[in-house]
N, C-alpha and C. Protein backbone atom coordinates (compact mmCIF):
# COMPACT_ATOMS: atom_id res chain seq x y z
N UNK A 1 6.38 8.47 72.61
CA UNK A 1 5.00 8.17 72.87
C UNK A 1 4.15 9.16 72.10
N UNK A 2 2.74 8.72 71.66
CA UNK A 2 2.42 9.47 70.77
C UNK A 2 1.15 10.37 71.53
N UNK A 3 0.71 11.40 70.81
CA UNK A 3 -1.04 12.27 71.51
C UNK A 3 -1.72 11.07 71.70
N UNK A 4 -1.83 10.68 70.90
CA UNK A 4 -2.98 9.19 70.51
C UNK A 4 -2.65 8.22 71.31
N UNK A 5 -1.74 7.89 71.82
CA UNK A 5 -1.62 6.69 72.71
C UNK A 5 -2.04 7.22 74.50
N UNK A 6 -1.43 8.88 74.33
CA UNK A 6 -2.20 9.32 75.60
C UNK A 6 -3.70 9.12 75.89
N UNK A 7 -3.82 9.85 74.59
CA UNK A 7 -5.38 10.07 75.06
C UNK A 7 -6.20 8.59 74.62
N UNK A 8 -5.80 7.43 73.81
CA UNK A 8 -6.45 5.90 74.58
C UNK A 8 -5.99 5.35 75.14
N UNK A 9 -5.10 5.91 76.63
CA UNK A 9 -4.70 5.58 77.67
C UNK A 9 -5.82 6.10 78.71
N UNK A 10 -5.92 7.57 78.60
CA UNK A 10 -6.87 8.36 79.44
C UNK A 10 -8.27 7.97 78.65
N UNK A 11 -8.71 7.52 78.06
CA UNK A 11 -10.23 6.75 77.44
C UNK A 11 -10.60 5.78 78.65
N UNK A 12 -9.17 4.44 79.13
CA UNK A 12 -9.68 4.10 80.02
C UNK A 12 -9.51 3.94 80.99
N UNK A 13 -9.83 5.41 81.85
CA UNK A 13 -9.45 5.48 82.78
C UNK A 13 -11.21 5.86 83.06
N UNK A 14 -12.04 6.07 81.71
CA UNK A 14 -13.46 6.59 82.05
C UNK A 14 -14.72 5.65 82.67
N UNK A 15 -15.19 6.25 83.94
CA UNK A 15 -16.10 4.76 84.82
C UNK A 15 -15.20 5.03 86.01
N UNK A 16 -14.32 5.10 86.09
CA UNK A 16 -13.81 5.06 87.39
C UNK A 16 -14.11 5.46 88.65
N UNK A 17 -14.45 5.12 89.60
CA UNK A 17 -15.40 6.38 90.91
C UNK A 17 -14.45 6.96 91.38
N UNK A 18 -14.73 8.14 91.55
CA UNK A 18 -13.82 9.22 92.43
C UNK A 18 -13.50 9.02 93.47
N UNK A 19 -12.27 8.55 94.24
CA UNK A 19 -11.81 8.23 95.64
C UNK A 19 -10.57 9.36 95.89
N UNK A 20 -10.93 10.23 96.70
CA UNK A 20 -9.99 11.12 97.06
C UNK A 20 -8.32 10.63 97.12
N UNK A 21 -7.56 10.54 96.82
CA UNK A 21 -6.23 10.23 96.63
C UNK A 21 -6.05 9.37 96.12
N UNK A 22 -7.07 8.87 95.41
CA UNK A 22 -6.54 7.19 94.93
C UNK A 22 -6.25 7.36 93.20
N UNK A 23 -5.70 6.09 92.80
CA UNK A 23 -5.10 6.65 91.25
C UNK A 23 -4.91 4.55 91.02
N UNK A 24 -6.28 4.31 90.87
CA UNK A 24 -6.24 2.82 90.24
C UNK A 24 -7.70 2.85 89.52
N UNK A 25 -7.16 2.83 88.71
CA UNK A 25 -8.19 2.40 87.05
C UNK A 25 -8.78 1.41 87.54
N UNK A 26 -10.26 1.84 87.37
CA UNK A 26 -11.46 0.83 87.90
C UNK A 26 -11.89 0.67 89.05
N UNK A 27 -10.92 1.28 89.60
CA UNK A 27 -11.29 1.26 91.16
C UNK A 27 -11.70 2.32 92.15
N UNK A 28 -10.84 3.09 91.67
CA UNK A 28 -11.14 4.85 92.24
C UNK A 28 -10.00 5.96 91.94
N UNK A 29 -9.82 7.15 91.78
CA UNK A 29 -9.14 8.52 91.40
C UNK A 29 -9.52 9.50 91.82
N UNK A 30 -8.81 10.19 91.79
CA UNK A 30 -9.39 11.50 92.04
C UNK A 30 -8.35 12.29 90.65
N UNK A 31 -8.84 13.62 90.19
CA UNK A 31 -8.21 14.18 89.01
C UNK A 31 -6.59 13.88 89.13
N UNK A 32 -6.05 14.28 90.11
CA UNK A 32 -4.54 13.87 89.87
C UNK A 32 -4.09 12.33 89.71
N UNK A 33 -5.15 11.98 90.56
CA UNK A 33 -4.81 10.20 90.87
C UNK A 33 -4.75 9.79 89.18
N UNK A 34 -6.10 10.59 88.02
CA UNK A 34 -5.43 9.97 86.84
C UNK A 34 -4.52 10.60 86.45
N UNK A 35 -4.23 11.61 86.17
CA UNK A 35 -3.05 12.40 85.69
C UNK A 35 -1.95 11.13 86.19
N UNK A 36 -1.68 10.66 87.51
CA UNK A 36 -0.75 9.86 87.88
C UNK A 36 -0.71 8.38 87.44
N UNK A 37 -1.75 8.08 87.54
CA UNK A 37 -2.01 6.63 86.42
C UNK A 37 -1.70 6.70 84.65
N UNK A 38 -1.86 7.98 84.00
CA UNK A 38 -1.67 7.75 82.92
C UNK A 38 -0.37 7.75 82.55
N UNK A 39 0.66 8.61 83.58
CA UNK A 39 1.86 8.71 83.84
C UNK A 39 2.33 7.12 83.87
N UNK A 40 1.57 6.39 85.05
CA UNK A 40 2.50 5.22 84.89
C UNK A 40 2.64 4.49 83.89
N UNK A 41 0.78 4.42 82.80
CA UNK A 41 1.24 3.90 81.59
C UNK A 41 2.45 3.59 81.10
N UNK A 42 2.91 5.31 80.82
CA UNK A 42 3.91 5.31 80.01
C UNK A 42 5.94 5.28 80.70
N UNK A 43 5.40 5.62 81.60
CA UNK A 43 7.07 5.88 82.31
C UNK A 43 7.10 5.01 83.52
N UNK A 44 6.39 4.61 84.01
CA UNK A 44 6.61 3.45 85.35
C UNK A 44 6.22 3.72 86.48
N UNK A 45 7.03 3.61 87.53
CA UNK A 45 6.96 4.20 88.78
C UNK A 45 6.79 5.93 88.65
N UNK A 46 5.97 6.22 89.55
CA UNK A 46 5.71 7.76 89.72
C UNK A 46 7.01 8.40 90.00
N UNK A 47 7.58 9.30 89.40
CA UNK A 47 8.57 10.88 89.82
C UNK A 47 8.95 10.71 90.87
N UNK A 48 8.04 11.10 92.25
CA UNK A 48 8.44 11.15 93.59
C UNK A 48 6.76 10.80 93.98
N UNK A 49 7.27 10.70 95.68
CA UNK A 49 6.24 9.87 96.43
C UNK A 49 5.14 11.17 96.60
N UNK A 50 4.08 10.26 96.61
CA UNK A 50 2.63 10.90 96.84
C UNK A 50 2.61 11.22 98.11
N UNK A 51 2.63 12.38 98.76
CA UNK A 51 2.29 13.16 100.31
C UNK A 51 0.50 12.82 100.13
N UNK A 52 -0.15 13.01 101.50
CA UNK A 52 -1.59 12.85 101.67
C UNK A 52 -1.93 14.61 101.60
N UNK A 53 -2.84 14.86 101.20
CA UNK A 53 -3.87 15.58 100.57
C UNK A 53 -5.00 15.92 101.65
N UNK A 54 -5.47 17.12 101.59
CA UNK A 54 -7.30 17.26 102.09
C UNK A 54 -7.36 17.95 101.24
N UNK A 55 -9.08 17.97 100.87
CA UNK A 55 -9.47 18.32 99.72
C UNK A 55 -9.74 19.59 99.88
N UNK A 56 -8.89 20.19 100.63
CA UNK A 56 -9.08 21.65 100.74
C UNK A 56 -7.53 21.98 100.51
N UNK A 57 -6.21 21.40 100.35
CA UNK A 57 -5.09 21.69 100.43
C UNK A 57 -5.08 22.79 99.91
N UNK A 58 -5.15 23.01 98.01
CA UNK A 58 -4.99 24.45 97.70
C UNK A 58 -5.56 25.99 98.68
N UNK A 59 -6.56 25.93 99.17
CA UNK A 59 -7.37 26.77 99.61
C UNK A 59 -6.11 27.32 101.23
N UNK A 60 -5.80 25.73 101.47
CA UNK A 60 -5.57 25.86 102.91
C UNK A 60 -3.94 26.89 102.70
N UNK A 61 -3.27 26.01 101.96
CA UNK A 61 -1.62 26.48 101.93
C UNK A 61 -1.34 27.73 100.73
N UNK A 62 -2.42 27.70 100.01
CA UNK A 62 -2.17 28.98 99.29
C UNK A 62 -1.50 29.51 98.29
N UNK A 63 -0.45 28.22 98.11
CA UNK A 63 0.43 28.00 97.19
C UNK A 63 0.22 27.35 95.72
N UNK A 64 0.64 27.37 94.76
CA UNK A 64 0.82 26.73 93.51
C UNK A 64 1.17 25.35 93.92
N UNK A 65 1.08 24.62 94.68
CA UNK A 65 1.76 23.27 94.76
C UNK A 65 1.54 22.50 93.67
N UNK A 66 -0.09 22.45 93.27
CA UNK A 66 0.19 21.18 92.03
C UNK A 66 0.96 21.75 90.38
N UNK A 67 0.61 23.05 90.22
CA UNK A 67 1.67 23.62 88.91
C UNK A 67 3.16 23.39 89.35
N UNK A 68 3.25 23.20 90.59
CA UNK A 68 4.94 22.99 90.97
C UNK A 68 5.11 21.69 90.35
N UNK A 69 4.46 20.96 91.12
CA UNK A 69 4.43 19.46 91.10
C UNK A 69 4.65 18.82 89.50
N UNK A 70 3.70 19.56 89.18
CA UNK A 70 3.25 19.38 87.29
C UNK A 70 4.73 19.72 87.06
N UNK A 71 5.25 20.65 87.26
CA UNK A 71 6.97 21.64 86.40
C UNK A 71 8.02 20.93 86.82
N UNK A 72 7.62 20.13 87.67
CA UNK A 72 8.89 19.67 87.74
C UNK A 72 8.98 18.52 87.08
N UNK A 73 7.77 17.50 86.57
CA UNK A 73 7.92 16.61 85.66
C UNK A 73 7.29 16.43 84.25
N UNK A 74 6.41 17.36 84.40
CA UNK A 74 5.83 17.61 82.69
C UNK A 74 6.36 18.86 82.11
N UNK A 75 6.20 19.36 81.03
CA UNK A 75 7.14 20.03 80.12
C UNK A 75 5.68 21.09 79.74
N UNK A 76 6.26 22.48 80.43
CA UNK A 76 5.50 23.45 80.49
C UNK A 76 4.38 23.85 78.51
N UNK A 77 3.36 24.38 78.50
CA UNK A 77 2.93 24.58 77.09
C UNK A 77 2.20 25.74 77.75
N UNK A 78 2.02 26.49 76.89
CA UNK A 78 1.21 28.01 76.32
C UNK A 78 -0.10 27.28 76.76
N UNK A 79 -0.84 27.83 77.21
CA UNK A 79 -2.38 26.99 77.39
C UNK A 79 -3.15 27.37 76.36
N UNK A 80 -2.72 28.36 75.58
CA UNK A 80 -3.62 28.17 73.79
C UNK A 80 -3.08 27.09 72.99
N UNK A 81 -1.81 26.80 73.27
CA UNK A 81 -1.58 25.96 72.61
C UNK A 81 -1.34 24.42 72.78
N UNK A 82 -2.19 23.99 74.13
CA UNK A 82 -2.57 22.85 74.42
C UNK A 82 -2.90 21.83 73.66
N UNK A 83 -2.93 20.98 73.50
CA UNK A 83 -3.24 19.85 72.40
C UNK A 83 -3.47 18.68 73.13
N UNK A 84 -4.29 17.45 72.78
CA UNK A 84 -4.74 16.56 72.99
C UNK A 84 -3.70 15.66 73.75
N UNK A 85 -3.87 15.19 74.85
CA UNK A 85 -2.73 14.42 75.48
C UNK A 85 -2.16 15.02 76.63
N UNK A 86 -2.50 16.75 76.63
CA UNK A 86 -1.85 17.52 77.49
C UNK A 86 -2.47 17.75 78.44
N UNK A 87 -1.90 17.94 80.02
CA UNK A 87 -2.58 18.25 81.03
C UNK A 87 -2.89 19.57 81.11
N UNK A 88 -4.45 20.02 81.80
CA UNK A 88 -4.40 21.14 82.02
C UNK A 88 -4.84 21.47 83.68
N UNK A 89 -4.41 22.16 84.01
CA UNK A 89 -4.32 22.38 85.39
C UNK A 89 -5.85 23.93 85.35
N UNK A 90 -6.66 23.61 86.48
CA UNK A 90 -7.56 24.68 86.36
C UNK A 90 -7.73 25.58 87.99
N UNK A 91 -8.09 26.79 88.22
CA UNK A 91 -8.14 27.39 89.06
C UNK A 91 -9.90 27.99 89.30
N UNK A 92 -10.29 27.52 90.75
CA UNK A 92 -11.63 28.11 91.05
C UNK A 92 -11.85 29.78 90.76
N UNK A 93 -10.86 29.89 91.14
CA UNK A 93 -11.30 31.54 91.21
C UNK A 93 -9.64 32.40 90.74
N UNK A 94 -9.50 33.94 90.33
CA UNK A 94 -8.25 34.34 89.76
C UNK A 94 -7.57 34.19 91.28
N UNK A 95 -7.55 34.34 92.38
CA UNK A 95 -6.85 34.63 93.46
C UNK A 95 -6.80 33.14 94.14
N UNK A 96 -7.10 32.54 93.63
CA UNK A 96 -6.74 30.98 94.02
C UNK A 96 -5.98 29.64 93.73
N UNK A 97 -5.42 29.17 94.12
CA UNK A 97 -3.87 28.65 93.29
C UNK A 97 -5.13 27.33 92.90
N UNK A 98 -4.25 26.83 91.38
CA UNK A 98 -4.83 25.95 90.68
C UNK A 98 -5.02 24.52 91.98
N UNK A 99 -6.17 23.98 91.51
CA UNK A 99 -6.42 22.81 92.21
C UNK A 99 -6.75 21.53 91.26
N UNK A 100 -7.18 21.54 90.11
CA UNK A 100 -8.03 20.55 89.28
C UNK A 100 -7.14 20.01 88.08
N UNK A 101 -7.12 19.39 87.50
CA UNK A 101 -6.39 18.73 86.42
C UNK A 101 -7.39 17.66 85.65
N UNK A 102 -7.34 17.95 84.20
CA UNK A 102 -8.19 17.41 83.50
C UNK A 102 -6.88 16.71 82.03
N UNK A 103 -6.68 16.18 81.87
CA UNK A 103 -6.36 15.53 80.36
C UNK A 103 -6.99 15.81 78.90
N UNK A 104 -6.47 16.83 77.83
CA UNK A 104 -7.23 16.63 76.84
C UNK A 104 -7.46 15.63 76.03
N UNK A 105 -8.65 15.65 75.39
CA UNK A 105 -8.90 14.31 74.20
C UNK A 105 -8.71 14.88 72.93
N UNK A 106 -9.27 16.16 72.49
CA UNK A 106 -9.19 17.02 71.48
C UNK A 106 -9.36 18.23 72.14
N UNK A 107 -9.26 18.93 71.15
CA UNK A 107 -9.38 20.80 70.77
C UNK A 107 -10.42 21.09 72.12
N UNK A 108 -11.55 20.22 71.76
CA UNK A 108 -13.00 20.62 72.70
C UNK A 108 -13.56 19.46 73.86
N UNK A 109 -12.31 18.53 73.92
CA UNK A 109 -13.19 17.81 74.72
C UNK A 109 -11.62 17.26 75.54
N UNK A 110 -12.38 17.25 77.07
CA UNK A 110 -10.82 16.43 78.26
C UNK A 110 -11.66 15.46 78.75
N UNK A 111 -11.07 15.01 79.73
CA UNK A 111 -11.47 13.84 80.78
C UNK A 111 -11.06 14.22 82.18
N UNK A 112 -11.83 14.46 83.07
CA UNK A 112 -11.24 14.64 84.14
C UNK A 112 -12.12 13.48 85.21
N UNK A 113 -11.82 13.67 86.89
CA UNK A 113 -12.54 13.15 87.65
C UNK A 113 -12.51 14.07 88.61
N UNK A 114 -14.01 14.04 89.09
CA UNK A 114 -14.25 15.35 90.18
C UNK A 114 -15.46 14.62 91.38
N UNK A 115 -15.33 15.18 92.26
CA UNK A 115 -16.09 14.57 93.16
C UNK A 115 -17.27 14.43 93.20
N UNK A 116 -17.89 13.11 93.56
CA UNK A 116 -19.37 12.76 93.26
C UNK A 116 -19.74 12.37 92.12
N UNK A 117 -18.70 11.96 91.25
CA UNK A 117 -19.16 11.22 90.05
C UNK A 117 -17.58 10.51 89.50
N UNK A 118 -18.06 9.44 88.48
CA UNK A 118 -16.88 8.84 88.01
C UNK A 118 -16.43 9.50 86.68
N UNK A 119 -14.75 9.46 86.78
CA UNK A 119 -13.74 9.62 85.47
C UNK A 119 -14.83 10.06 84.49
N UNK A 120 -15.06 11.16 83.78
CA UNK A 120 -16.14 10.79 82.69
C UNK A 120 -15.23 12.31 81.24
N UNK A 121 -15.71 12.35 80.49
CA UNK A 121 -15.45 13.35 79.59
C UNK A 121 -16.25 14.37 79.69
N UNK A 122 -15.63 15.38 79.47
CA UNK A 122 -16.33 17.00 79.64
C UNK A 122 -16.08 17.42 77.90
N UNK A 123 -17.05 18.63 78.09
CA UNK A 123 -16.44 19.67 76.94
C UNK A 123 -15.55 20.60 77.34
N UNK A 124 -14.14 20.98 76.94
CA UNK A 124 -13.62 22.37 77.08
C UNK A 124 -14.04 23.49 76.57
N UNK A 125 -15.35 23.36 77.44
CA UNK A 125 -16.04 24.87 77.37
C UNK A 125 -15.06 26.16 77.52
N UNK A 126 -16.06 27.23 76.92
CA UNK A 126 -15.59 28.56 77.59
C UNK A 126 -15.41 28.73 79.18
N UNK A 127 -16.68 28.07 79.81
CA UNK A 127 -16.17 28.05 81.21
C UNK A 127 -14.89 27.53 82.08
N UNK A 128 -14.52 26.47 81.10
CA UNK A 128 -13.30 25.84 81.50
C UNK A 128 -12.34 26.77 81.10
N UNK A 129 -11.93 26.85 80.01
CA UNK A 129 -11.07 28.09 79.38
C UNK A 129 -10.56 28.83 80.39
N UNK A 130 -11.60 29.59 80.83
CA UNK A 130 -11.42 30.94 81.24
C UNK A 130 -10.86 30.46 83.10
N UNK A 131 -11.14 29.36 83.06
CA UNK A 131 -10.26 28.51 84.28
C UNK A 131 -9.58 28.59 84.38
N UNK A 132 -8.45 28.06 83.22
CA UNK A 132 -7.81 27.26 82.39
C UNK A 132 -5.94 27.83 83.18
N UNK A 133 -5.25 27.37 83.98
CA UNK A 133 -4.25 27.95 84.81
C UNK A 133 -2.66 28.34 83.94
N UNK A 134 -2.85 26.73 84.15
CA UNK A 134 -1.51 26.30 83.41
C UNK A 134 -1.71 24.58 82.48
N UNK A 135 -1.08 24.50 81.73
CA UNK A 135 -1.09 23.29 80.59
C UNK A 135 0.26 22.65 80.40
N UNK A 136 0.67 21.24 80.46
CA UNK A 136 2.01 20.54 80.13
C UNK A 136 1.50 19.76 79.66
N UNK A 137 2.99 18.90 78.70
CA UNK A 137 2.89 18.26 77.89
C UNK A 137 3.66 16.89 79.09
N UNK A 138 3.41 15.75 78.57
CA UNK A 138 3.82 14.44 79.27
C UNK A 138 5.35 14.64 78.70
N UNK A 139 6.29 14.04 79.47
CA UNK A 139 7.68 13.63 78.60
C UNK A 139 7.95 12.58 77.59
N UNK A 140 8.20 13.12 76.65
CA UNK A 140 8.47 12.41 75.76
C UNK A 140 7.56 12.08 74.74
N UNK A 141 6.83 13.01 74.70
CA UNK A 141 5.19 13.03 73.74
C UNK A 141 6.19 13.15 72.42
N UNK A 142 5.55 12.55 71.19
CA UNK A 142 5.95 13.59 70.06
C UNK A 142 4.99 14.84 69.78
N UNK A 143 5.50 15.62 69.13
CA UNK A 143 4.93 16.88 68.87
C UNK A 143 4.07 17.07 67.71
């Protein structure tokens, strides 16, 4: 599968309204819900089953759960050396386990979905950057 087929996979996933756990194009997502839809694009059925969520989970349990989650089926990358197609996982604060996941499009620009607005494209600002947790590549990307 190629960068390019990721990222006009994750193109349309943009419009979508933000529905806390949900992961259906056009209908509603939340950031992982696409991370998990673009997944099915390409590989089918999801990894393993979706547990329910509050939108406080990271905060509450304290743990890395979604970089787990991410390692055990996407293929770890250097987060400088992220590239278009690749997930990046982001953290509110340094003492707080990552919660957010955005998809890159290029060098400077991802797609994520965050609450109170639909799927839309961001810039990978400096502010994001300096977020910026952990980064994987999908399986089976070429390089």
């Amino acid at each position: 599968m190629s960068r390019a087929a990721i990222v006009a996979e994750t193109l349309t996933w943009i419009g979508t309204p933000y529905r806390h756990q949900a992961s259906l194009k056009g209908v509603g997502c939340d950031c992982l819900g696409l991370v998990r839809g673009v997944w099915r694009a390409f590989h089918g059925a999801e990894p393993e089953p979706m547990v329910a969520y509050t939108p406080d989970w990271a905060e509450a349990r304290g743990t890395e759960t979604l970089a787990a989650a991410a390692g055990r089926h996407l293929t770890p990358v250097a987060i400088d050396a992220a590239r278009e197609g690749d997930v990046v996982l982001f953290r509110w604060r340094a003492s707080l386990p990552a919660k957010h996941a955005a998809i890159l499009i290029s060098a400077d620009r991802m797609v994520h979905a965050h609450q109170g607005a639909a799927v839309a494209t961001a810039s990978f600002t400096p502010w994001w950057r300096r977020r910026a947790a952990f980064a994987f590549a999908f399986p089976g990307v070429d390089s």
